[in-house]
C-alpha atoms as a PDB file:
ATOM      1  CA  UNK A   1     139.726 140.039  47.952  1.00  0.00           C
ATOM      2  CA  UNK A   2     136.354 140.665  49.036  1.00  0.00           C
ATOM      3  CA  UNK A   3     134.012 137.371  49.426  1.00  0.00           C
ATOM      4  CA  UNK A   4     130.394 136.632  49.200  1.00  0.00           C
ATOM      5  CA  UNK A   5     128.729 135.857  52.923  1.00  0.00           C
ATOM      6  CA  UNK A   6     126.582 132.905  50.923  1.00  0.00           C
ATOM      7  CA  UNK A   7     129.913 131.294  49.161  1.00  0.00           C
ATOM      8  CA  UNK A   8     131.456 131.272  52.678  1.00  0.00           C
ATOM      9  CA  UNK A   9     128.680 129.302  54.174  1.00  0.00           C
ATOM     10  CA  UNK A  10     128.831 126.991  51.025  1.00  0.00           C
ATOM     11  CA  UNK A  11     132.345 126.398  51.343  1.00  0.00           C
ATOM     12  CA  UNK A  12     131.803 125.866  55.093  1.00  0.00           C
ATOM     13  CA  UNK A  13     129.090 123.255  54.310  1.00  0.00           C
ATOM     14  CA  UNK A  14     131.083 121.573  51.603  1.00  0.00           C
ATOM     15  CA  UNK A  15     134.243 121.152  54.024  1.00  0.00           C
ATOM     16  CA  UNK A  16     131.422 119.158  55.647  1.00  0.00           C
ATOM     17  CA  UNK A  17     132.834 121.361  59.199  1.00  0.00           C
ATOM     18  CA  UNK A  18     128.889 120.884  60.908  1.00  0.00           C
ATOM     19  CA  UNK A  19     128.807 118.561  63.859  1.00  0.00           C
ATOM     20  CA  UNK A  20     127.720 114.980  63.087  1.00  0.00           C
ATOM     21  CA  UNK A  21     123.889 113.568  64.122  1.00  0.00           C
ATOM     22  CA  UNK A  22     125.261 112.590  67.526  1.00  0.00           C
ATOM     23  CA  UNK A  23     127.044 115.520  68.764  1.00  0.00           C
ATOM     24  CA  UNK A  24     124.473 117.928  67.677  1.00  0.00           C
ATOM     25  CA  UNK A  25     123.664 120.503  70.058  1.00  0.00           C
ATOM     26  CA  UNK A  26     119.926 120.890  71.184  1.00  0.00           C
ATOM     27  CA  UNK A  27     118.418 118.742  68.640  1.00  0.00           C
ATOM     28  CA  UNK A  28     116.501 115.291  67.932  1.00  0.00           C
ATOM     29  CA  UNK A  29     118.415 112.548  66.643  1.00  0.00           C
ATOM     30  CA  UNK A  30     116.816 109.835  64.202  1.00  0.00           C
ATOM     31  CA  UNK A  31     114.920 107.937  65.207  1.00  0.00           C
ATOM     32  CA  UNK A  32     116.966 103.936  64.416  1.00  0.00           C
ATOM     33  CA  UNK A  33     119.689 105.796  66.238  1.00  0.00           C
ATOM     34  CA  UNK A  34     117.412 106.774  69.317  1.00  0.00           C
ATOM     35  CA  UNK A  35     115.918 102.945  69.233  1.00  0.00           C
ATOM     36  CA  UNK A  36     119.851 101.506  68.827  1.00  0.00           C
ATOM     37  CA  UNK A  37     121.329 103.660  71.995  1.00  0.00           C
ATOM     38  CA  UNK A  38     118.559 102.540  74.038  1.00  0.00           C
ATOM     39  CA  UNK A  39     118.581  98.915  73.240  1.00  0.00           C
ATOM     40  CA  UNK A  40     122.595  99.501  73.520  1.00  0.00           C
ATOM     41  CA  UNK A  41     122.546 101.559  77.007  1.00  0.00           C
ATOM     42  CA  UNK A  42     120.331  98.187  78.248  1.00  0.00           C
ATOM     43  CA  UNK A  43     122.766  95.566  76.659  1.00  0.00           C
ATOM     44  CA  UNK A  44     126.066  96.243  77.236  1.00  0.00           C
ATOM     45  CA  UNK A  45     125.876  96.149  80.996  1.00  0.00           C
ATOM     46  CA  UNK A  46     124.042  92.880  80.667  1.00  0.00           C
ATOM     47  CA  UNK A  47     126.697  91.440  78.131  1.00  0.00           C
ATOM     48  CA  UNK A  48     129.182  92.552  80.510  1.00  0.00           C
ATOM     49  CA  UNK A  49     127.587  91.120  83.771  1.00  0.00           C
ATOM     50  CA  UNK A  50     127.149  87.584  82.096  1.00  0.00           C
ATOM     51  CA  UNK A  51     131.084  87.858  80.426  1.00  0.00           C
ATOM     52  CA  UNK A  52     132.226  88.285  83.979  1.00  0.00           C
ATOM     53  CA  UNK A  53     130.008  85.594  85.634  1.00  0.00           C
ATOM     54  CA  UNK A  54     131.115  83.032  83.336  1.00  0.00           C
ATOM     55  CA  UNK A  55     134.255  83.232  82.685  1.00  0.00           C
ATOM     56  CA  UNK A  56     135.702  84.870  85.580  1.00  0.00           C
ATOM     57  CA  UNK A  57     136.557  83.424  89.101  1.00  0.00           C
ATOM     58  CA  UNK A  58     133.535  85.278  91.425  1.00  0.00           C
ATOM     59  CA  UNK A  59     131.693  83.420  94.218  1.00  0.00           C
ATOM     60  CA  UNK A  60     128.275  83.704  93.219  1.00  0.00           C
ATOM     61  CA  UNK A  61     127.518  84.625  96.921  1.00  0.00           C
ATOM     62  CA  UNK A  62     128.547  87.731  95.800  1.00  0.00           C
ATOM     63  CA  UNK A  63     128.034  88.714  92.671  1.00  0.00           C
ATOM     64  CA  UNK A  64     125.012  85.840  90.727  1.00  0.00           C
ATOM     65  CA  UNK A  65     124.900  85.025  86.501  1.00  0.00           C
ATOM     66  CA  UNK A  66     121.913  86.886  84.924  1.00  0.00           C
ATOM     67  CA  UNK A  67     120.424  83.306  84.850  1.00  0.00           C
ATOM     68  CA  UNK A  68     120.631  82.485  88.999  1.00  0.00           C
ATOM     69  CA  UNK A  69     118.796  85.960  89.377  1.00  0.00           C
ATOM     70  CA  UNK A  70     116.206  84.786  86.727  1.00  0.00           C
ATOM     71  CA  UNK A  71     115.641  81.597  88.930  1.00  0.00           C
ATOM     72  CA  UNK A  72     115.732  83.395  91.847  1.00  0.00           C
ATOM     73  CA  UNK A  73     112.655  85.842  90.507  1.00  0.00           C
ATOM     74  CA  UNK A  74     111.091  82.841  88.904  1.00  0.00           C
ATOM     75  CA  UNK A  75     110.992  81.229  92.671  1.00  0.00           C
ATOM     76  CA  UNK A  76     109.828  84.013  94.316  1.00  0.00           C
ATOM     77  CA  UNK A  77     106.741  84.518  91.235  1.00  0.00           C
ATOM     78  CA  UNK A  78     105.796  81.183  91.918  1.00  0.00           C
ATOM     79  CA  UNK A  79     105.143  81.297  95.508  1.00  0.00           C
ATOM     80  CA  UNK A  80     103.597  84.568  95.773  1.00  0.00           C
ATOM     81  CA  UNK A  81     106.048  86.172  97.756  1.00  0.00           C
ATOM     82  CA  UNK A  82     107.822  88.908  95.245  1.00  0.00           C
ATOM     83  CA  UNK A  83     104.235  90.025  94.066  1.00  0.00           C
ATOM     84  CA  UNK A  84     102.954  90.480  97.780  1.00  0.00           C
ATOM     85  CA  UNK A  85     105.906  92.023  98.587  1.00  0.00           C
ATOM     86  CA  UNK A  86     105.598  94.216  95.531  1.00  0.00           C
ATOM     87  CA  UNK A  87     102.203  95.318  96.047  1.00  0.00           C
ATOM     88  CA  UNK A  88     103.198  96.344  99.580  1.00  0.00           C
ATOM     89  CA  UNK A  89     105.517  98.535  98.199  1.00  0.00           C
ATOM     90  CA  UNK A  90     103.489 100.267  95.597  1.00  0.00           C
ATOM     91  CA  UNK A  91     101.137 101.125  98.051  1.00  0.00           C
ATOM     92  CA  UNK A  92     103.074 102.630 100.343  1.00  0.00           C
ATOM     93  CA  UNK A  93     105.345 104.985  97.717  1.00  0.00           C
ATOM     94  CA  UNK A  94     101.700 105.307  95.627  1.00  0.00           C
ATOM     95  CA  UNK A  95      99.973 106.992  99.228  1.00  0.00           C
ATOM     96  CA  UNK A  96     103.137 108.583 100.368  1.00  0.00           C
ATOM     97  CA  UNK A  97     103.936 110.655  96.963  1.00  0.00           C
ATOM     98  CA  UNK A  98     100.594 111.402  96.612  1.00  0.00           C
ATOM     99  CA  UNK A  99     100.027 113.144  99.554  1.00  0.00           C
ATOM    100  CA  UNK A 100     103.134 115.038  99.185  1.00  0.00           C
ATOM    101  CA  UNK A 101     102.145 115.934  95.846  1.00  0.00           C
ATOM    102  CA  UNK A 102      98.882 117.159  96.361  1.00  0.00           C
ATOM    103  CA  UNK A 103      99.608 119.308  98.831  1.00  0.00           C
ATOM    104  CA  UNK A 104     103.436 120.253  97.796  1.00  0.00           C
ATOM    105  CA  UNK A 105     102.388 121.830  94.065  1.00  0.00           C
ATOM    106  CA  UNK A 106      99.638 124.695  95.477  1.00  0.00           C
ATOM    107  CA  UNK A 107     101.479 125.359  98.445  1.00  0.00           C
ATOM    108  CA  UNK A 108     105.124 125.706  95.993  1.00  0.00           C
ATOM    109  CA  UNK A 109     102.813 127.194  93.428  1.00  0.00           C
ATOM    110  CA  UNK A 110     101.973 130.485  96.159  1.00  0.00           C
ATOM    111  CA  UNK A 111     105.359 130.695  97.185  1.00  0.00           C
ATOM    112  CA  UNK A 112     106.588 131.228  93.826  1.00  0.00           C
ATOM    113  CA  UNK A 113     103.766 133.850  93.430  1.00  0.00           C
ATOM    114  CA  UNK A 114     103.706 135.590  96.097  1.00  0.00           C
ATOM    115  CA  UNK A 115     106.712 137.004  97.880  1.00  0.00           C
ATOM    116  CA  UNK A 116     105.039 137.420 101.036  1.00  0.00           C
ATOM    117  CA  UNK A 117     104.358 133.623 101.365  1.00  0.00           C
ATOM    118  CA  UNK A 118     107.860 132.716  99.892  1.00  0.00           C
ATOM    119  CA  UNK A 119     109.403 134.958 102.536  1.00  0.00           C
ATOM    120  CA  UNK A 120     107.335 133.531 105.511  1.00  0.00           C
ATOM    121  CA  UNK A 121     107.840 129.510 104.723  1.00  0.00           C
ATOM    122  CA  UNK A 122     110.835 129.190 102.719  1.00  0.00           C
ATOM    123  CA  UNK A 123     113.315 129.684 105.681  1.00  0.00           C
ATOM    124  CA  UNK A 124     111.567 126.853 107.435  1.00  0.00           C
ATOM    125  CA  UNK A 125     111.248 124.249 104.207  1.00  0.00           C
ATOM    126  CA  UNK A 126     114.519 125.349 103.895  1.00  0.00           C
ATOM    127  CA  UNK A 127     115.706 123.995 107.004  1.00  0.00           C
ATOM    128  CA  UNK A 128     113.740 121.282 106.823  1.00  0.00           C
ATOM    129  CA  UNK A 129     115.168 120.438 103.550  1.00  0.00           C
ATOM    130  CA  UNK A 130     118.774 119.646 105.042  1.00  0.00           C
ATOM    131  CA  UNK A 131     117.145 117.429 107.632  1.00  0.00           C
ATOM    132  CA  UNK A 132     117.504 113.906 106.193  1.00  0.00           C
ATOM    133  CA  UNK A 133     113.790 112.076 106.411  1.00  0.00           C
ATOM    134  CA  UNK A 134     115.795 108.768 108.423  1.00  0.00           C
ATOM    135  CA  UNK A 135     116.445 110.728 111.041  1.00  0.00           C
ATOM    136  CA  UNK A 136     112.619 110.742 111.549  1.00  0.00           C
ATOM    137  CA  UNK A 137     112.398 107.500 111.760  1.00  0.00           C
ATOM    138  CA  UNK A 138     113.172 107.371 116.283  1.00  0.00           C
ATOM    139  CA  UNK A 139     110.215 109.803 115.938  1.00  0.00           C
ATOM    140  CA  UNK A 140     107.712 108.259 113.918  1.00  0.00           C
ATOM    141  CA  UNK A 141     108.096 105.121 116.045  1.00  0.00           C
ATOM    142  CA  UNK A 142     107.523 107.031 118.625  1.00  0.00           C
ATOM    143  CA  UNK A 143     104.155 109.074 117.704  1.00  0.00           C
ATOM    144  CA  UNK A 144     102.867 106.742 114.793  1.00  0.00           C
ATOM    145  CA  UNK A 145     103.980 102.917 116.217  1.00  0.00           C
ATOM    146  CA  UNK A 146     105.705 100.308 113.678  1.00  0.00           C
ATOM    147  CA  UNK A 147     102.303 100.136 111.355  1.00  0.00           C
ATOM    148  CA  UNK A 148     101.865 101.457 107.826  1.00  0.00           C
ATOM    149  CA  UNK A 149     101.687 105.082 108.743  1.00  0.00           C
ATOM    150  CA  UNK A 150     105.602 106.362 110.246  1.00  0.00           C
ATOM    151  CA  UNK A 151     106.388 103.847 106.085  1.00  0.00           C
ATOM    152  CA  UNK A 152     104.259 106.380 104.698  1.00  0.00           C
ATOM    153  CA  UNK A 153     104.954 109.429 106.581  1.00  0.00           C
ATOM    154  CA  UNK A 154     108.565 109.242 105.732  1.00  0.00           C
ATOM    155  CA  UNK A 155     108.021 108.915 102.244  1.00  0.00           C
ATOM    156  CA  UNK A 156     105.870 112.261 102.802  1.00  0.00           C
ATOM    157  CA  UNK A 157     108.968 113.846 104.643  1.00  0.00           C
ATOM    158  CA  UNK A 158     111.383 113.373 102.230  1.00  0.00           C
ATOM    159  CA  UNK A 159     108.902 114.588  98.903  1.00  0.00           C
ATOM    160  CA  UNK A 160     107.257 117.223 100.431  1.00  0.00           C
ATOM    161  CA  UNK A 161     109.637 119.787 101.295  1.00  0.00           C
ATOM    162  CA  UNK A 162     112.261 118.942  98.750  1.00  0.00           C
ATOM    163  CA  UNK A 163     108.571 119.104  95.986  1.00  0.00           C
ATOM    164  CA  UNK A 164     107.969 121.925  97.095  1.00  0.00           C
ATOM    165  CA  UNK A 165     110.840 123.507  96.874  1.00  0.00           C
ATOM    166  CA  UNK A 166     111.412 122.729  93.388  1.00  0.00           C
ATOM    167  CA  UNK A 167     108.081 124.067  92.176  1.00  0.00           C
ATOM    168  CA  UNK A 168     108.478 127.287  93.575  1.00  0.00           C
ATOM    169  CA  UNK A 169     111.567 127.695  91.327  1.00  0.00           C
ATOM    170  CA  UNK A 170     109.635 127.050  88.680  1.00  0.00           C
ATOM    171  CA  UNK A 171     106.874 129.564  89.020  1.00  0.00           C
ATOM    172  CA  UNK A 172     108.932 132.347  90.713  1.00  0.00           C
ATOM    173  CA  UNK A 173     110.840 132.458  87.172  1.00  0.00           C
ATOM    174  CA  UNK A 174     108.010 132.938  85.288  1.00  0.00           C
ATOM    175  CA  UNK A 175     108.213 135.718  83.051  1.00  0.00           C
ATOM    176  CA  UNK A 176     106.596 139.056  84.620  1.00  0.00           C
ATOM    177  CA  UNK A 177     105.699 139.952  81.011  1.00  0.00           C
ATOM    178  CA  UNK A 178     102.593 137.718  80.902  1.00  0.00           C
ATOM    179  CA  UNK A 179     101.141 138.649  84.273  1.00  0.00           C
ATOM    180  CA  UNK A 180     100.776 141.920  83.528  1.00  0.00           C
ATOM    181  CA  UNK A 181      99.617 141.398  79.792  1.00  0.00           C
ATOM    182  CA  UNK A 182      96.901 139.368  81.457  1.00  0.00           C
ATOM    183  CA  UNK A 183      96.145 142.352  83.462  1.00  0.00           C
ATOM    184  CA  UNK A 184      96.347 144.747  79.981  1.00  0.00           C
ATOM    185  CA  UNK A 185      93.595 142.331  78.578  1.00  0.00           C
ATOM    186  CA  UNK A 186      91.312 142.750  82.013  1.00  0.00           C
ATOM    187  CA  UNK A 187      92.358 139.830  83.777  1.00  0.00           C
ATOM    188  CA  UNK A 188      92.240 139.595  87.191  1.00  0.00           C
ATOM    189  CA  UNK A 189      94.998 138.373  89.825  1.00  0.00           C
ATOM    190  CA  UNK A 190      93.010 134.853  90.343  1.00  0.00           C
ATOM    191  CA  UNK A 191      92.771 134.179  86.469  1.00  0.00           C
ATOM    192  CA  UNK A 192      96.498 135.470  86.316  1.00  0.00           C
ATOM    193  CA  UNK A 193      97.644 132.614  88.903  1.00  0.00           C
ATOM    194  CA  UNK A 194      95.081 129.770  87.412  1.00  0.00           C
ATOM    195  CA  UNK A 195      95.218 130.747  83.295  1.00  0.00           C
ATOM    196  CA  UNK A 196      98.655 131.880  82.889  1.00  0.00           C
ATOM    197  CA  UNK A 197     100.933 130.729  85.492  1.00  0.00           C
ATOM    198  CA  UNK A 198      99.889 127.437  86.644  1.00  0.00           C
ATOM    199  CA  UNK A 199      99.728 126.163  82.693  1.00  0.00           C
ATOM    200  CA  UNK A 200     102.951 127.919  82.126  1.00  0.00           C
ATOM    201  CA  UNK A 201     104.823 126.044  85.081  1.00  0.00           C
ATOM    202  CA  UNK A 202     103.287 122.762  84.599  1.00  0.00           C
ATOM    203  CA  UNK A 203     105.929 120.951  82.455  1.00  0.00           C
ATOM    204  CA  UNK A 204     108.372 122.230  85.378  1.00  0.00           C
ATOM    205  CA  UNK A 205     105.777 120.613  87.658  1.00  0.00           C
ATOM    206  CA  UNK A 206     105.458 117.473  85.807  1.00  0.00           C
ATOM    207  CA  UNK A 207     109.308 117.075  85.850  1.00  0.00           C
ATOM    208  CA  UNK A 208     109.839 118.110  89.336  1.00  0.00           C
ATOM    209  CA  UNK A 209     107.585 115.473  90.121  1.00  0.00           C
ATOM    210  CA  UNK A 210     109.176 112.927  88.641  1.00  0.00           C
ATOM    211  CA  UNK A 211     112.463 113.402  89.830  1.00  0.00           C
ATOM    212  CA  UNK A 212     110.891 113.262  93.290  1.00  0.00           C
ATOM    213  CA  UNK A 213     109.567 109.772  92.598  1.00  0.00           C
ATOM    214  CA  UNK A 214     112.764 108.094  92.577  1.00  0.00           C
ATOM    215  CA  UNK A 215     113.508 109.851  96.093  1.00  0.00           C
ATOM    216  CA  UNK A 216     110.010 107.943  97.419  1.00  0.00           C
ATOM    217  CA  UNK A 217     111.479 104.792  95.918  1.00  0.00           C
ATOM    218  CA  UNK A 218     114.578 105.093  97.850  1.00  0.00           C
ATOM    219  CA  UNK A 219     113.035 105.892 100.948  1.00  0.00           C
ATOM    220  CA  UNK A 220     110.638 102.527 100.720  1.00  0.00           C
ATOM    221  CA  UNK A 221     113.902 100.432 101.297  1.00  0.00           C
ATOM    222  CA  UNK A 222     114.425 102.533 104.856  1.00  0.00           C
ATOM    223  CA  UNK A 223     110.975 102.848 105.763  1.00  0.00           C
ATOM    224  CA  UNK A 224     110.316  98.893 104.987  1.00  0.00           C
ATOM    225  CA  UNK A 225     113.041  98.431 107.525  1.00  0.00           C
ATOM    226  CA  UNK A 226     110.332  99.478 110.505  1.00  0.00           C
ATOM    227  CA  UNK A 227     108.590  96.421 111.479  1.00  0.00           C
ATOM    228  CA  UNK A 228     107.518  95.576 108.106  1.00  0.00           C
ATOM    229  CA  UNK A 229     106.424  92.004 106.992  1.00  0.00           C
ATOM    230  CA  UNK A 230     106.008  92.472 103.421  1.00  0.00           C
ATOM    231  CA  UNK A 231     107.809  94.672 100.633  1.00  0.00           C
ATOM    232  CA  UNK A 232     110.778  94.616  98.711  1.00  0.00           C
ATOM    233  CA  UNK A 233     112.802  96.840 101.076  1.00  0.00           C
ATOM    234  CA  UNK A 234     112.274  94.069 103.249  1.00  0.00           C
ATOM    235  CA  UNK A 235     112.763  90.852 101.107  1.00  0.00           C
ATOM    236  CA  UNK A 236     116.329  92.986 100.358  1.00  0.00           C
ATOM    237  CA  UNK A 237     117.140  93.293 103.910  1.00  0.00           C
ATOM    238  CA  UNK A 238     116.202  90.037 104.460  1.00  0.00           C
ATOM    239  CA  UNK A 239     118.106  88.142 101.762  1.00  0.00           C
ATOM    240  CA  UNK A 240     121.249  90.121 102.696  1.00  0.00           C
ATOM    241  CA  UNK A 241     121.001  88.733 106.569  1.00  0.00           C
ATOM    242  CA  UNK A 242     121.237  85.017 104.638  1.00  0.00           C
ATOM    243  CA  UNK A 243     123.573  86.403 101.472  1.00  0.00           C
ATOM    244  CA  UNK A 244     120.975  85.413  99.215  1.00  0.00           C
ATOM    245  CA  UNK A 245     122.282  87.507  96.842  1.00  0.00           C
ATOM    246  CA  UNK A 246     120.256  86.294  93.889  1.00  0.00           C
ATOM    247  CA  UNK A 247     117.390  87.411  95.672  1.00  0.00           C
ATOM    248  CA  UNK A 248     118.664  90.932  96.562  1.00  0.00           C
ATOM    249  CA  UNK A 249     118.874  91.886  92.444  1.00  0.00           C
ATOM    250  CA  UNK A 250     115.734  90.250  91.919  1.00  0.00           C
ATOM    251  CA  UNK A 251     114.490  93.261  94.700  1.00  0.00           C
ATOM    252  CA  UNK A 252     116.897  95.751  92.832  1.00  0.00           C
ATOM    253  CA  UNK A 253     115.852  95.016  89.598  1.00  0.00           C
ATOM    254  CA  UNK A 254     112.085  94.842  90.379  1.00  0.00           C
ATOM    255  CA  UNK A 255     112.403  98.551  91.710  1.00  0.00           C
ATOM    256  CA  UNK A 256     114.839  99.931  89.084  1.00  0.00           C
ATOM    257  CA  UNK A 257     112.053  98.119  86.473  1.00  0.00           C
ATOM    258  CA  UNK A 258     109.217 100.116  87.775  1.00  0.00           C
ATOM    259  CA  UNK A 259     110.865 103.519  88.729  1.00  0.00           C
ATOM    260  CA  UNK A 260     111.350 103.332  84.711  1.00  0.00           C
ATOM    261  CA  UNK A 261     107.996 102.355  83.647  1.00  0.00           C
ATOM    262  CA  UNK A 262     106.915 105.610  85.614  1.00  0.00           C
ATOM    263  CA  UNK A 263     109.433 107.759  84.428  1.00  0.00           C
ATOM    264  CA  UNK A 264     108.303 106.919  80.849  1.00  0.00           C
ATOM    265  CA  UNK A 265     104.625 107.684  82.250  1.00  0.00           C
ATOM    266  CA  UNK A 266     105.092 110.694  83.584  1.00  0.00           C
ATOM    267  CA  UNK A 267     107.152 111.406  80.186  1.00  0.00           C
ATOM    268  CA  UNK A 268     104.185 110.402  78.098  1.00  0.00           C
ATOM    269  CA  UNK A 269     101.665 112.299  80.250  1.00  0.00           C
ATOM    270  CA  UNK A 270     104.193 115.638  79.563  1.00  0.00           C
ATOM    271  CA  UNK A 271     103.712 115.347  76.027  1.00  0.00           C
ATOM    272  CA  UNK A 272     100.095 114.740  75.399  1.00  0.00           C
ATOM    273  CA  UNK A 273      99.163 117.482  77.974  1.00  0.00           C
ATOM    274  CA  UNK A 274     101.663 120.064  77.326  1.00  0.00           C
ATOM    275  CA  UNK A 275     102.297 119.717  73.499  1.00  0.00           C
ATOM    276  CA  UNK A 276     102.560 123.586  73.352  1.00  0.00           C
ATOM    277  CA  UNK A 277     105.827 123.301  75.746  1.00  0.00           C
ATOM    278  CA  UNK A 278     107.557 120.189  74.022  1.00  0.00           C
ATOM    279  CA  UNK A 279     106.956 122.608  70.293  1.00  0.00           C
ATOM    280  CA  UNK A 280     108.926 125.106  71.847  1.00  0.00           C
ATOM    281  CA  UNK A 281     112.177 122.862  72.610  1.00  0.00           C
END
């Protein structure tokens, strides 16, 4: 008995066999449900931390209620100390990435172009990649003293290459298709790299360098262990030597808080300058 391909699909659809709003493949979800999992990915852990504060047995030396930390960062506000400390840090992850990202996107931009310059640096960013930036640190003591500069040159160490890396992958997968239309409609190979390829990759740009962030935000806590007097690698390191623990997930908190906010920036800045890329998702 031969069947029409429509009544199939209706009889498919009526068995109601499609995948539910959450487990749907590759597409948006409503938006309550997007606003719910957020405020729910944000709660539960809290809910759960403050559950086994209270009514379980735990030395607050090591693990402090939501509302000891909250003291603990209200202190700190109050005398200055957490925003000094703060600022320091900022500073030094804000001129660090920089830096690396200036000079990381043209340079992985031409490797990914060219194979000539990909085959003459990537052995040695390569290598340098599997060098953990730490292991710096003897040197940078060494040439650079215990000021601001061996902070910030290790957050440059351990962007850079790693930046780099990551944006060459992005342009050396760019389809060969529109370089040489741009050359069918007269281009030439500097409008090629600057009009087509650089727009093309810069979503893949965009994300590489936000994923990179977080790695200058971890590196602050080691380079804020070299002499430093102010930041909030130090006030960690610090309130471990005297278990303030409170203290140390006031320091954890402040940094997870502001690695987010500039997540969601560089998130934001991805879809008001590359609408074009997010209306092809």
């Amino acid at each position: 008995m031969n069947q029409n391909p429509e009544s199939i699909r209706d009889f498919l659809r009526s068995k109601k066999l499609n995948p539910t709003v959450f487990w749907q493949l590759a597409e948006d979800i409503p938006k309550p449900l997007h606003t719910a999992l957020l405020i729910t990915s944000i709660g539960v852990p809290l809910i759960l931390w403050w559950l086994v504060t209270t009514f379980g047995n735990i030395d607050p030396k090591f693990l402090p209620s939501p509302a000891q930390v909250l003291e603990a960062f209200g202190r700190l506000w109050r005398t200055r100390e957490l925003l000094k400390d703060t600022v320091a840090s900022l500073w030094r992850v804000g001129v660090g990435f920089l830096f690396a990202a200036v000079l990381s996107i043209p340079v992985g931009v031409l490797m990914g172009s060219f194979a000539s310059i990909r085959a003459l640096l990537e052995p040695l960013f390569g290598l340098m990649r599997y060098m953990p930036a730490p292991a710096f640190i003897p040197l940078l003591i060494l040439y650079q003293g215990i000021g601001e500069e061996p902070k910030i040159t290790l957050i440059f160490i351990g962007v850079f290459f790693f930046n780099t890396l990551m944006v060459m992958d992005t342009v050396k997968f760019v389809s060969k298709d529109l370089i040489e239309a741009t050359y069918m409609l007269g281009g030439n190979r500097l409008q090629a790299l600057l009009q087509v390829i650089f727009p093309h990759v810069l979503p893949g740009i965009l994300d590489a360098c936000r994923i990179n962030l977080a790695a200058a935000w971890q590196l602050v806590i080691v380079s804020e262990l070299i002499a430093a007097s102010e930041g909030l690698g130090r006030r960690i390191s610090v309130a471990g030597r005297f278990l303030k623990t409170d203290e140390i997930f006031v320091g954890l908190i402040v940094i997870g808080v502001i690695g987010l906010t500039f997540d969601l920036l560089f998130q934001y800045f991805l879809r008001i300058s590359c609408r074009w890329a997010s209306q092809q998702r």
